[in-house]
N, C-alpha and C. Protein backbone atom coordinates (compact mmCIF):
# COMPACT_ATOMS: atom_id res chain seq x y z
N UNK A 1 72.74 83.41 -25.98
CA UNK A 1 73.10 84.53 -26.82
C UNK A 1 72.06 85.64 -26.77
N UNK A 2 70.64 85.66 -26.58
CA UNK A 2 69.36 86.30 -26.36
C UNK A 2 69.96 87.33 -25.35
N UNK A 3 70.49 86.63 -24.01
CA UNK A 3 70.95 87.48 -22.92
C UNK A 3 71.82 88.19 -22.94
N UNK A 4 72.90 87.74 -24.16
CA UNK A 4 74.24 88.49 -23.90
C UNK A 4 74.13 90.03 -25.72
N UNK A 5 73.01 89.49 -26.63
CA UNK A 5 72.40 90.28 -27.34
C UNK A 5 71.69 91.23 -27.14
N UNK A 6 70.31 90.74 -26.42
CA UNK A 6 69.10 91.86 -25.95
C UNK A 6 68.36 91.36 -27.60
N UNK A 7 68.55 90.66 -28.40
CA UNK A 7 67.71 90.56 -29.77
C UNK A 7 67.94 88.64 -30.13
N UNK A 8 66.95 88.54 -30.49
CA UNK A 8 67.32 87.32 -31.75
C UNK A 8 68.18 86.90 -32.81
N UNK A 9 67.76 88.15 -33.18
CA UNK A 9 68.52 88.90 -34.41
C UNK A 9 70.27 89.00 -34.37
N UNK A 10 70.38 89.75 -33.34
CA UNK A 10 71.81 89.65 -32.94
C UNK A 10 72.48 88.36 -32.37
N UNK A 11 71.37 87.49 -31.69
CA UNK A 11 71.93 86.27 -31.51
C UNK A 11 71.85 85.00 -32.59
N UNK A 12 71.09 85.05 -33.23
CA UNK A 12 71.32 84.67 -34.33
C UNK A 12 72.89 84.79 -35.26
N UNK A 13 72.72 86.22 -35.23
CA UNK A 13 74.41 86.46 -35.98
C UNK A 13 75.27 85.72 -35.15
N UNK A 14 74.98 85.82 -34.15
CA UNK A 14 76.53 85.66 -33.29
C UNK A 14 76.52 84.14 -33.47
N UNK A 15 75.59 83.17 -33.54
CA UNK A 15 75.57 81.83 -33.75
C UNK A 15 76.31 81.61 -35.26
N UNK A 16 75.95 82.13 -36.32
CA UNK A 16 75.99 81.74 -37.70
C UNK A 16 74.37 81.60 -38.35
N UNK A 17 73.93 81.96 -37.56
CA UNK A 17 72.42 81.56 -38.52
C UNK A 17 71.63 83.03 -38.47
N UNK A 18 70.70 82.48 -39.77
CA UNK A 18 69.91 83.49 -40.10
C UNK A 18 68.40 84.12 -38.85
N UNK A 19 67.97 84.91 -39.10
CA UNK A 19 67.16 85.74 -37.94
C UNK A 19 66.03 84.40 -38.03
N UNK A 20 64.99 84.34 -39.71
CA UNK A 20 64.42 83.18 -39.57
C UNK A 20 64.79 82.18 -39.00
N UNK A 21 65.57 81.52 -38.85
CA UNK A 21 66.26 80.08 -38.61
C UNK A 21 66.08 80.35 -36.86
N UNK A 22 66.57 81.42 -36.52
CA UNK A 22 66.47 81.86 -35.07
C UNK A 22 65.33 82.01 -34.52
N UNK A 23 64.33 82.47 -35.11
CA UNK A 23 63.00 82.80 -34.75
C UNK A 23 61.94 81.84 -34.88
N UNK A 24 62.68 80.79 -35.63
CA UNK A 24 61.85 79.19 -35.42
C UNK A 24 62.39 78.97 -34.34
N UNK A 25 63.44 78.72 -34.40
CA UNK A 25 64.19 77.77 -32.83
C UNK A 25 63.26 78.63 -31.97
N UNK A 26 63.39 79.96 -31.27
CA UNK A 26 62.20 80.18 -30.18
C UNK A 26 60.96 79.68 -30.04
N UNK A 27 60.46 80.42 -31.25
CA UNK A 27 58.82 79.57 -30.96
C UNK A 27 58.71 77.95 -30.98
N UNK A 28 59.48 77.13 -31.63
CA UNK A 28 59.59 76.16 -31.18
C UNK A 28 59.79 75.99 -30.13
N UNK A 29 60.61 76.61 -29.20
CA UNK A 29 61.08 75.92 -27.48
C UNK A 29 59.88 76.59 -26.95
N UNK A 30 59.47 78.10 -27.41
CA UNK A 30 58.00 78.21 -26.35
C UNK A 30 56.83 77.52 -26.79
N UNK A 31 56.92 76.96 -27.40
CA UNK A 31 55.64 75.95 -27.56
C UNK A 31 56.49 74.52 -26.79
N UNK A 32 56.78 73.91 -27.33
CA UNK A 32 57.35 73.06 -26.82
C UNK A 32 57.16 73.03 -25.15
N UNK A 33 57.96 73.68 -24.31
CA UNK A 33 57.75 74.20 -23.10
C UNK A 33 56.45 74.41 -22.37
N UNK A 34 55.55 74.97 -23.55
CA UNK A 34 54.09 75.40 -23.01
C UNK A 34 54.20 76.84 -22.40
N UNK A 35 54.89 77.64 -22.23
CA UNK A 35 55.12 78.62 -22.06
C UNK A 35 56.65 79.50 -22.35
N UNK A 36 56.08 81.01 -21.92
CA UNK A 36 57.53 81.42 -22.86
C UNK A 36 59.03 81.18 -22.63
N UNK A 37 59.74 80.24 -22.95
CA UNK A 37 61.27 80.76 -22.56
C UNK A 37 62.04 82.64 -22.96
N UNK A 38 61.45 82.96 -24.60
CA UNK A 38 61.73 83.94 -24.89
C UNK A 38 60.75 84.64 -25.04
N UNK A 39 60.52 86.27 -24.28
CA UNK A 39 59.85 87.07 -24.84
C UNK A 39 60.20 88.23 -25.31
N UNK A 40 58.91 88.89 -25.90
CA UNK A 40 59.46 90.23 -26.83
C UNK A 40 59.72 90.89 -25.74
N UNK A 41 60.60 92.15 -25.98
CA UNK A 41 60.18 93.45 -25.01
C UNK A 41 59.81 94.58 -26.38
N UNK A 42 59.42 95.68 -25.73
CA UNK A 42 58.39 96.79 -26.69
C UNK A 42 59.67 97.65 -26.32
N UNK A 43 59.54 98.52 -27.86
CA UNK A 43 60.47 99.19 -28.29
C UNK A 43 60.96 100.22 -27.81
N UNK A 44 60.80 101.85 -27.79
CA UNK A 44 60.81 102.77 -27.62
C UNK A 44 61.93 103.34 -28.81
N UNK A 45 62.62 103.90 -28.36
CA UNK A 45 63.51 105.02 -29.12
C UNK A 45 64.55 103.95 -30.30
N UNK A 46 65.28 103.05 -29.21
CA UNK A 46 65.89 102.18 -29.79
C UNK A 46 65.25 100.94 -30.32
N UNK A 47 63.93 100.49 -30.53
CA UNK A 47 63.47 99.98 -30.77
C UNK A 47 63.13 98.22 -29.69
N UNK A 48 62.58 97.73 -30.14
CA UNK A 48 62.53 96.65 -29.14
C UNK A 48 63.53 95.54 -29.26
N UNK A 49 63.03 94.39 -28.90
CA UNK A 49 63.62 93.22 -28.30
C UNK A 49 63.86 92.11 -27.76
N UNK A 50 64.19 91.17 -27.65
CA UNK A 50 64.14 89.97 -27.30
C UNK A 50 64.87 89.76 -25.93
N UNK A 51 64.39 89.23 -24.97
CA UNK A 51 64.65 88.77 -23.43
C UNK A 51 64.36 87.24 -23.09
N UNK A 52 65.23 86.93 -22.60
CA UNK A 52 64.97 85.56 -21.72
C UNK A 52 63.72 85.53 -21.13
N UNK A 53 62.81 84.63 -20.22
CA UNK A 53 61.94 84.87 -19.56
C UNK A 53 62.79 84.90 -18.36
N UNK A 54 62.09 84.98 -17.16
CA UNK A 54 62.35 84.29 -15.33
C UNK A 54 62.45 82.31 -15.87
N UNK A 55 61.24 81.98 -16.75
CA UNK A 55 61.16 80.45 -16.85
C UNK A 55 63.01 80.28 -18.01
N UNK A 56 62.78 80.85 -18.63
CA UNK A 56 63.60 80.24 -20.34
C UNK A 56 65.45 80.64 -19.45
N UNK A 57 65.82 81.71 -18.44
CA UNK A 57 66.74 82.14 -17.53
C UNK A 57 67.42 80.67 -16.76
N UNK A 58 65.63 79.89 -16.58
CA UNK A 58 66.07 78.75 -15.25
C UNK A 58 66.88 77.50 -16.54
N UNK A 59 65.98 78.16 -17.27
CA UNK A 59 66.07 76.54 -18.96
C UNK A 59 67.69 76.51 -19.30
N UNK A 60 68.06 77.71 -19.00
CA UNK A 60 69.61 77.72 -19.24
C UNK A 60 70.62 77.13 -18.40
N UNK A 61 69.93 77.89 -17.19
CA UNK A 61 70.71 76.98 -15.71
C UNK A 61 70.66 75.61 -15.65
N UNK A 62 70.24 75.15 -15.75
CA UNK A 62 69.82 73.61 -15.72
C UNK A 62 70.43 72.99 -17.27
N UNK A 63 70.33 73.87 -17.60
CA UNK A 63 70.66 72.70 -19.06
C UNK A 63 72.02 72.78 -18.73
N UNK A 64 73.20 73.76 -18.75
CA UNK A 64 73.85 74.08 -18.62
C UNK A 64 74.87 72.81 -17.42
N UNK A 65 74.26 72.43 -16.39
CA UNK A 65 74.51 72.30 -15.20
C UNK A 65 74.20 70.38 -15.64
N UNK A 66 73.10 70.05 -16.28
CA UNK A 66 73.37 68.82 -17.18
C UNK A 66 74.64 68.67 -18.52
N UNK A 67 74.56 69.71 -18.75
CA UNK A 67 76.07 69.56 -19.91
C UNK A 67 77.23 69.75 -18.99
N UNK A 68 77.16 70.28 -18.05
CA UNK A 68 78.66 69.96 -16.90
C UNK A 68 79.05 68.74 -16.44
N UNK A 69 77.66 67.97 -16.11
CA UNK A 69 77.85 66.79 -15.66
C UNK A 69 77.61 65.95 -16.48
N UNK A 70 77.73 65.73 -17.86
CA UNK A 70 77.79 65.16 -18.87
C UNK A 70 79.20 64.70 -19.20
N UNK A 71 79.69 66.24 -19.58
CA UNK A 71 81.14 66.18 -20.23
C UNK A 71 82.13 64.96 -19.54
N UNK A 72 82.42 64.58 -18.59
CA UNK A 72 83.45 63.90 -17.99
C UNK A 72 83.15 62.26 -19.04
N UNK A 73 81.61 62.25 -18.70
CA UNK A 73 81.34 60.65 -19.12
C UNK A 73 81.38 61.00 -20.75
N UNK A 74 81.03 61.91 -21.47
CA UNK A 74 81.18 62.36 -22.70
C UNK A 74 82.76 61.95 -23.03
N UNK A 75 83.66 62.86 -22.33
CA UNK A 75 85.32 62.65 -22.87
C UNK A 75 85.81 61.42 -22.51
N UNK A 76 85.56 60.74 -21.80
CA UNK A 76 85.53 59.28 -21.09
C UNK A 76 85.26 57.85 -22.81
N UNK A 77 83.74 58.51 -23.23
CA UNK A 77 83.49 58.07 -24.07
C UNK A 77 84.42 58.03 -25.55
N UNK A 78 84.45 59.73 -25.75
CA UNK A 78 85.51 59.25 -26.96
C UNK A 78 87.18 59.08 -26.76
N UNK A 79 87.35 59.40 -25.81
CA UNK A 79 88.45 58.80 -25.56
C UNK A 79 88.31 56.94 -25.88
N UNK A 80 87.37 56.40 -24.95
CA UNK A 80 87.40 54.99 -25.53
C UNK A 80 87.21 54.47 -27.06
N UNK A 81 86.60 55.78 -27.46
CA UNK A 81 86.52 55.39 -29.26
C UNK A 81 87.82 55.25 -30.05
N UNK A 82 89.13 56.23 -29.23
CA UNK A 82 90.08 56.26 -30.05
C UNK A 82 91.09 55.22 -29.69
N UNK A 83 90.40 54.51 -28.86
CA UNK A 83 90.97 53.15 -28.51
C UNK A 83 91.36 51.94 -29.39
């Protein structure tokens, strides 16, 4: 949502959660990580902003690409629950 926002703030809304609530979850994953997934960008006219990194860009690809190859054994699973 960072990428498709340009803010926290705005991705936050678009989730349901508040800017705080959003602005933990980052610094949590860039610590976590050891470096930044999200950084600021500096303002100018319109003010500034929040960006993916090059690293936090790859964090998506990959996660993303594990939840693809998840889902099958995921629906597999509750399907057997409603067994």
């Amino acid at each position: 949502m960072i990428a498709e926002h340009g803010s926290s703030a705005g991705a936050g809304r678009a989730l349901g959660m508040s800017y705080r609530r959003a602005w933990m979850l980052i610094k949590a994953m860039n610590t976590g990580f050891g470096r930044p997934v999200v950084e600021a960008q500096s303002g100018g006219r319109a003010g500034g902003g929040t960006r993916l990194s090059n690293f936090g860009a790859d964090v998506v690809v990959r996660y993303r690409a594990v939840e693809a190859a998840a889902a099958p054994y995921l629906s597999q699973m509750v399907r057997d629950q409603d067994l």
